[in-house]
Protein backbone atom coordinates (compact mmCIF):
# COMPACT_ATOMS: atom_id res chain seq x y z
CA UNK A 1 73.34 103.90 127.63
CA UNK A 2 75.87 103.59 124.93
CA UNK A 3 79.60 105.30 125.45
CA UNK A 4 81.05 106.67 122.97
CA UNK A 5 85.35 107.12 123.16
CA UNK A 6 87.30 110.06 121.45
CA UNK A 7 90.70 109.91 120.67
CA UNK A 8 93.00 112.74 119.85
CA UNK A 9 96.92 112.71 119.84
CA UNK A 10 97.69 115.60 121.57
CA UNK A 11 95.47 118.02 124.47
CA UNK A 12 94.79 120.82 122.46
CA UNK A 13 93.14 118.70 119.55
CA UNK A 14 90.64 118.04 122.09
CA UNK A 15 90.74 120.91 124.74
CA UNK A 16 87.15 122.86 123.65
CA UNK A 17 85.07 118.95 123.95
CA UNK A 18 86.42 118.38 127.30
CA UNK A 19 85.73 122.19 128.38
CA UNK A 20 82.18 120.79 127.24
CA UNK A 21 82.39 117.81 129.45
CA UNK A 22 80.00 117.63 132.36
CA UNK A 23 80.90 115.67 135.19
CA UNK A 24 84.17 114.74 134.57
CA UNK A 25 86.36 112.06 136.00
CA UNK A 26 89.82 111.67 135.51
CA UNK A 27 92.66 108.85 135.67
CA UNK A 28 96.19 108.37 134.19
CA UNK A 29 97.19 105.22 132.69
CA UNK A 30 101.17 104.51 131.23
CA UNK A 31 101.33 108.06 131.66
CA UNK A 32 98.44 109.09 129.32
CA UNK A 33 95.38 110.88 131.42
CA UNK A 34 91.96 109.59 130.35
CA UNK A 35 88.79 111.72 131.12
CA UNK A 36 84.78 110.27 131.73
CA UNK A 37 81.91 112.28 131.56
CA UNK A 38 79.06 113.67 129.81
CA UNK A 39 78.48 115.43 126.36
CA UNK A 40 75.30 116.33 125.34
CA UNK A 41 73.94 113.79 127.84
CA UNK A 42 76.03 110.78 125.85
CA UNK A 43 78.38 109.18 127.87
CA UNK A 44 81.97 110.11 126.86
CA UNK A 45 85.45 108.85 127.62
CA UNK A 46 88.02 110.84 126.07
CA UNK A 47 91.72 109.78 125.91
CA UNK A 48 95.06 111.44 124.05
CA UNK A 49 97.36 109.00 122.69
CA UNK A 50 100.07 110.91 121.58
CA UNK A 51 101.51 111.15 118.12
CA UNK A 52 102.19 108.03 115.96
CA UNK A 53 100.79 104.53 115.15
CA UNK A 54 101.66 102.24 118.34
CA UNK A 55 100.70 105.03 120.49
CA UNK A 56 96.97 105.64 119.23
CA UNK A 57 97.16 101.56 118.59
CA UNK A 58 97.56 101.50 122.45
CA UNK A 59 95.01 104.10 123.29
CA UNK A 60 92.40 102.63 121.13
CA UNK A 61 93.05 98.98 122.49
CA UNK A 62 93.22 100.42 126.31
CA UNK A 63 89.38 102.01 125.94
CA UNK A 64 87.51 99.01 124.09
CA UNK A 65 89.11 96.75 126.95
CA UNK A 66 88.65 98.75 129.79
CA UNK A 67 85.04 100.51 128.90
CA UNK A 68 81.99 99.20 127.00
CA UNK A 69 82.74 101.16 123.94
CA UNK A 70 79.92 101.67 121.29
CA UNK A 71 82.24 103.64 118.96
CA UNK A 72 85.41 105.28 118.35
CA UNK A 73 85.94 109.36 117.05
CA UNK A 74 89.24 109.86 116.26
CA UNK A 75 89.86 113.88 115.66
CA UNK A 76 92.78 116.27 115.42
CA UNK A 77 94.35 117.84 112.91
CA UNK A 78 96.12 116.91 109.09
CA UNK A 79 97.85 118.00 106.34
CA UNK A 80 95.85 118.24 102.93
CA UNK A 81 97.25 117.28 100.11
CA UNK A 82 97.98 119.97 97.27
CA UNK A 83 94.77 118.77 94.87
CA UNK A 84 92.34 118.11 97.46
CA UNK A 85 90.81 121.19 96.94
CA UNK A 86 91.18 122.06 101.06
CA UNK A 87 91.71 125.57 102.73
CA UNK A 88 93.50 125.69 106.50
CA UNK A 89 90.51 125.45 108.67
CA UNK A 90 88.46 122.89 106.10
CA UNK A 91 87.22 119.59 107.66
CA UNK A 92 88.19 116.34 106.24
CA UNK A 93 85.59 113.28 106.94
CA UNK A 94 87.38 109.60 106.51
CA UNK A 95 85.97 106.90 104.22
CA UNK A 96 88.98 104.93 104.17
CA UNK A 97 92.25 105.02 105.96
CA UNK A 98 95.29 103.56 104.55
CA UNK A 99 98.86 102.85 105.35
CA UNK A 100 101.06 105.14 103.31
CA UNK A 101 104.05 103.68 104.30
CA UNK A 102 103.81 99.55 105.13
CA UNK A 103 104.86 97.73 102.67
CA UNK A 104 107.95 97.27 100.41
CA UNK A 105 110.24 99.16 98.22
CA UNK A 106 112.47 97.83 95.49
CA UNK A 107 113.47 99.16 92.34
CA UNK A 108 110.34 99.85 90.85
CA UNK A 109 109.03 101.80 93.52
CA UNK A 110 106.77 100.99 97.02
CA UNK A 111 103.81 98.42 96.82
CA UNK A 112 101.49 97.37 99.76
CA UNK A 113 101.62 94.64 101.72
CA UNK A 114 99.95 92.22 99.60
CA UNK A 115 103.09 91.83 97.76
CA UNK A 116 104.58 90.29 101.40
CA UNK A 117 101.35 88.41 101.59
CA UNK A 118 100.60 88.63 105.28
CA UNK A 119 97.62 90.40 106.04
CA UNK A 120 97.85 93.08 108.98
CA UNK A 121 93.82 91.82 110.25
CA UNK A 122 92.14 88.59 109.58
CA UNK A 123 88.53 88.92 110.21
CA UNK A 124 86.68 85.75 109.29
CA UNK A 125 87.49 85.47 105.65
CA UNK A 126 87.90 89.01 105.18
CA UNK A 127 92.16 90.17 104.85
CA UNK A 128 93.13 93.59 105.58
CA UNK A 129 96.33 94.63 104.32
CA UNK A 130 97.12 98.96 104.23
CA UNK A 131 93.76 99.56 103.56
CA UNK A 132 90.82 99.87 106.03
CA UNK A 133 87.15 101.46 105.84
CA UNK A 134 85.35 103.78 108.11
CA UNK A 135 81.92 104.67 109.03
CA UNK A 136 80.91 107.26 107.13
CA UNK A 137 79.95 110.77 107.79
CA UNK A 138 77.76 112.50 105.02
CA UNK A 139 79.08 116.17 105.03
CA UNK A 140 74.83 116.31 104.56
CA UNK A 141 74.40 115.38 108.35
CA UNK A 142 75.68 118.78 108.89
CA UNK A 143 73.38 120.92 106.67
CA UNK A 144 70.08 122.41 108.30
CA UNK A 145 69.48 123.75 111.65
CA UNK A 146 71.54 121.21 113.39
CA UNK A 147 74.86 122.18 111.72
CA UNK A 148 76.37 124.98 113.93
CA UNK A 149 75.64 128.44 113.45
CA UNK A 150 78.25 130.50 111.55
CA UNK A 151 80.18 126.96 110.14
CA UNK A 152 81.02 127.94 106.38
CA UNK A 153 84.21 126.32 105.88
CA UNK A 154 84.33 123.26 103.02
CA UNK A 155 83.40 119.61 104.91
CA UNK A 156 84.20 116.94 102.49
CA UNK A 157 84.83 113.15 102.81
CA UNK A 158 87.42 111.03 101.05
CA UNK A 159 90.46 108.90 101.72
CA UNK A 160 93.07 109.53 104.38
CA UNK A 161 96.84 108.56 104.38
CA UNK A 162 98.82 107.40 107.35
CA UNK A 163 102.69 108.07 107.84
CA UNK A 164 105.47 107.74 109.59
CA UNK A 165 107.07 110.33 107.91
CA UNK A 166 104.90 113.43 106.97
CA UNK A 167 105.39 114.92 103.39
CA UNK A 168 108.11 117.17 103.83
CA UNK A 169 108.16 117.99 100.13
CA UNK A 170 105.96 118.82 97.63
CA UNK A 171 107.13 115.75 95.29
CA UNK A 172 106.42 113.32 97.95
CA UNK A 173 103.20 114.86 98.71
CA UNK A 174 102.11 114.55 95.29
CA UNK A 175 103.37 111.14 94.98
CA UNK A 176 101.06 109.97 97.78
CA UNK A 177 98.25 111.84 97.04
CA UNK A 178 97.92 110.44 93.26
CA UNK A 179 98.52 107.06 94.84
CA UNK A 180 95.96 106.68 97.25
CA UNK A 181 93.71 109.12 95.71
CA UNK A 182 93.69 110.75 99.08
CA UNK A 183 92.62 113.79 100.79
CA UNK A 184 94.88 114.39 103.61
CA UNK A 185 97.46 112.88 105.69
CA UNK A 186 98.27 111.99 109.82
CA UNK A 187 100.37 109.71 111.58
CA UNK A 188 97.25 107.82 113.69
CA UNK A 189 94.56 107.26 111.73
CA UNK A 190 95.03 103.75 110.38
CA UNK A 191 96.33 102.61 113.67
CA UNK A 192 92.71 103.11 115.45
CA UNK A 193 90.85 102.05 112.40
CA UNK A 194 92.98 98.61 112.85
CA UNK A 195 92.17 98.25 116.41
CA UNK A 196 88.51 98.91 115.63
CA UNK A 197 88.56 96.41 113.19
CA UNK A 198 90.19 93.93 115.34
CA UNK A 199 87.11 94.43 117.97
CA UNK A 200 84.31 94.91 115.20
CA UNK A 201 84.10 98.76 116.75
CA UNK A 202 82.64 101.52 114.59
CA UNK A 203 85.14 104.21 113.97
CA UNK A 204 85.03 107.39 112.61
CA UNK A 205 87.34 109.87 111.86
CA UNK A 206 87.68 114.36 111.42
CA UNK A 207 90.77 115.74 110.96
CA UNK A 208 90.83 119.52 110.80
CA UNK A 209 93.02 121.11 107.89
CA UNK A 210 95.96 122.45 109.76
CA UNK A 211 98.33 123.12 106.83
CA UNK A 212 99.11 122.06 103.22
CA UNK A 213 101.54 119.06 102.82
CA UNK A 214 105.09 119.35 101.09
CA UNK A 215 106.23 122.69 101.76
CA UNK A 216 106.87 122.65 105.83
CA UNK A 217 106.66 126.67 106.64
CA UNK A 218 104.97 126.42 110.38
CA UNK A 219 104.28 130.19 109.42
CA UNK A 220 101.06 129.59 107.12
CA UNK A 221 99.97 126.89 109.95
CA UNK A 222 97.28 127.20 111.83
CA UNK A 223 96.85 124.18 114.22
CA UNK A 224 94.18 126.12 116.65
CA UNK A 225 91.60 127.08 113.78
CA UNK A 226 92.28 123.41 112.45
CA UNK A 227 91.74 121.62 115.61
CA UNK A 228 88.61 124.00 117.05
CA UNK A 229 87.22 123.47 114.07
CA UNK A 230 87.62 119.62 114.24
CA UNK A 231 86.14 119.52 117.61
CA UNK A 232 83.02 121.71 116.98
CA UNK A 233 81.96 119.58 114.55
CA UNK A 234 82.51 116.81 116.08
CA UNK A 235 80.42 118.46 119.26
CA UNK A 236 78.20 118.63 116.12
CA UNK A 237 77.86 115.21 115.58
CA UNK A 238 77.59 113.56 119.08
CA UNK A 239 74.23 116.01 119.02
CA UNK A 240 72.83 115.12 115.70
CA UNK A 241 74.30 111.37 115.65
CA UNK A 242 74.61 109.90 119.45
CA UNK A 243 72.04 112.23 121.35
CA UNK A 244 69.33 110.37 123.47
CA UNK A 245 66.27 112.51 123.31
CA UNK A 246 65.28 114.23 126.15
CA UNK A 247 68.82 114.63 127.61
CA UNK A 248 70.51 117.92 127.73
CA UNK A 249 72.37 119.48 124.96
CA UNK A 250 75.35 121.13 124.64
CA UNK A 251 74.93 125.04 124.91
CA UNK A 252 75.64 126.67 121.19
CA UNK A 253 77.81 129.40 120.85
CA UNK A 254 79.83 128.61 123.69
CA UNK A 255 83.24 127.34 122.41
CA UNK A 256 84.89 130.35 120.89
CA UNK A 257 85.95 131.02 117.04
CA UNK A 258 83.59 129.64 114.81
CA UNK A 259 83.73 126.60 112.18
């Protein structure tokens, strides 16, 4: 039976799926606690990495050695950028994750690192450099009688942006978002979509919309809509996506405020 591994920075990005969790086992590992169990009757290991790249880089590699991992869901919450077009509380699907901030900066501005001309990833003759590609998630898998009941918030898929440095102002927000042509931003996401690329491991990604980049006023935040929101759908798609037939579901209704 396949496993599937979930990764979330912090414990309350991924509180409500392991209040789900049937069975669970737990162990700690360089001070991160990793949980085992059952979701919907799929196999699930779920693991929080803490914030920033090397952190989720050494999550991610620590589950695809130690477990027979079939794919990687990385979840938590992001910042949309002002044009995306996202409310607090949207979802925000990855196609693409790319490093904001890698790269080099001289007077003309930052470029990538092709202009160093080392790639991050070789992968036969493939070279990955900032940019790396996801599995997708059609917002469509979500439609019907299978998307929860009650979930009317926007779902849309597009690029995401990783940082070091979140957009602490509205011209640097801007500046990325017209760059990249991206959605939202986080400070993991192109860590784990490395590693998975590394190990030829299908990754996806949901970040729920916690706030609106460049103008940091925690008072219009709202990380606990964001990240239940996140994790219900992504309850959502271990049912529709990883289920084995004839194993038990998850019971609807069950995990508080709705999407």
């Amino acid at each position: 039976m396949q496993l599937i591994a979930i990764i979330s920075s912090m414990p309350f990005e991924s509180a409500v799926i392991l209040s789900c969790m049937k069975r669970p086992r737990h162990h700690s590992t360089a001070g991160k606690t990793v949980h085992k169990g059952q979701v919907s009757g799929v196999n699930v290991v779920l693991m929080n990495s803490g914030i920033g790249k090397v952190n989720a880089a050494h999550s991610t590699t620590y589950l695809i050695e130690k477990y027979p991992v079939s794919a990687i869901i990385n979840i938590g919450v992001g910042g949309a950028y002002p044009g995306s077009g996202l409310k607090i509380g949207d979802i925000a699907l990855a196609s693409k994750e790319i490093y904001g901030d890698e790269g080099v900066i001289d007077a003309q501005g930052w470029d990538g690192l092709e202009t160093i001309g080392i790639p991050l990833v070789k992968v036969g003759k493939k070279r990955y450099f900032n940019e790396y590609p996801l599995n997708s998630i059609p917002p469509s898998l979500f439609k019907g009688e299978k998307r929860m009941p009650g979930c009317n918030n926007k779902i849309t898929s597009g690029n995401f942006v990783t940082v070091s440095a979140v957009s602490g102002t509205q011209k640097r927000a801007r500046e990325l978002e017209r760059r990249f042509n991206a959605l939202c931003e986080n400070m993991e996401g192109a860590a784990v979509a490395q590693v998975c690329t590394l190990y030829k491991i299908p990754v996806f990604e949901i970040r729920g919309i916690s706030n609106i980049t460049g103008i940091r006023d925690k008072r219009k935040w709202d990380l606990q809509l964001a990240s239940e929101n996140c994790q219900k759908l992504t309850l959502d798609l271990i049912d529709v996506a990883f289920h084995v037939p004839g194993e038990g579901k998850r019971p609807r209704g069950n995990t508080g405020r709705t999407v």
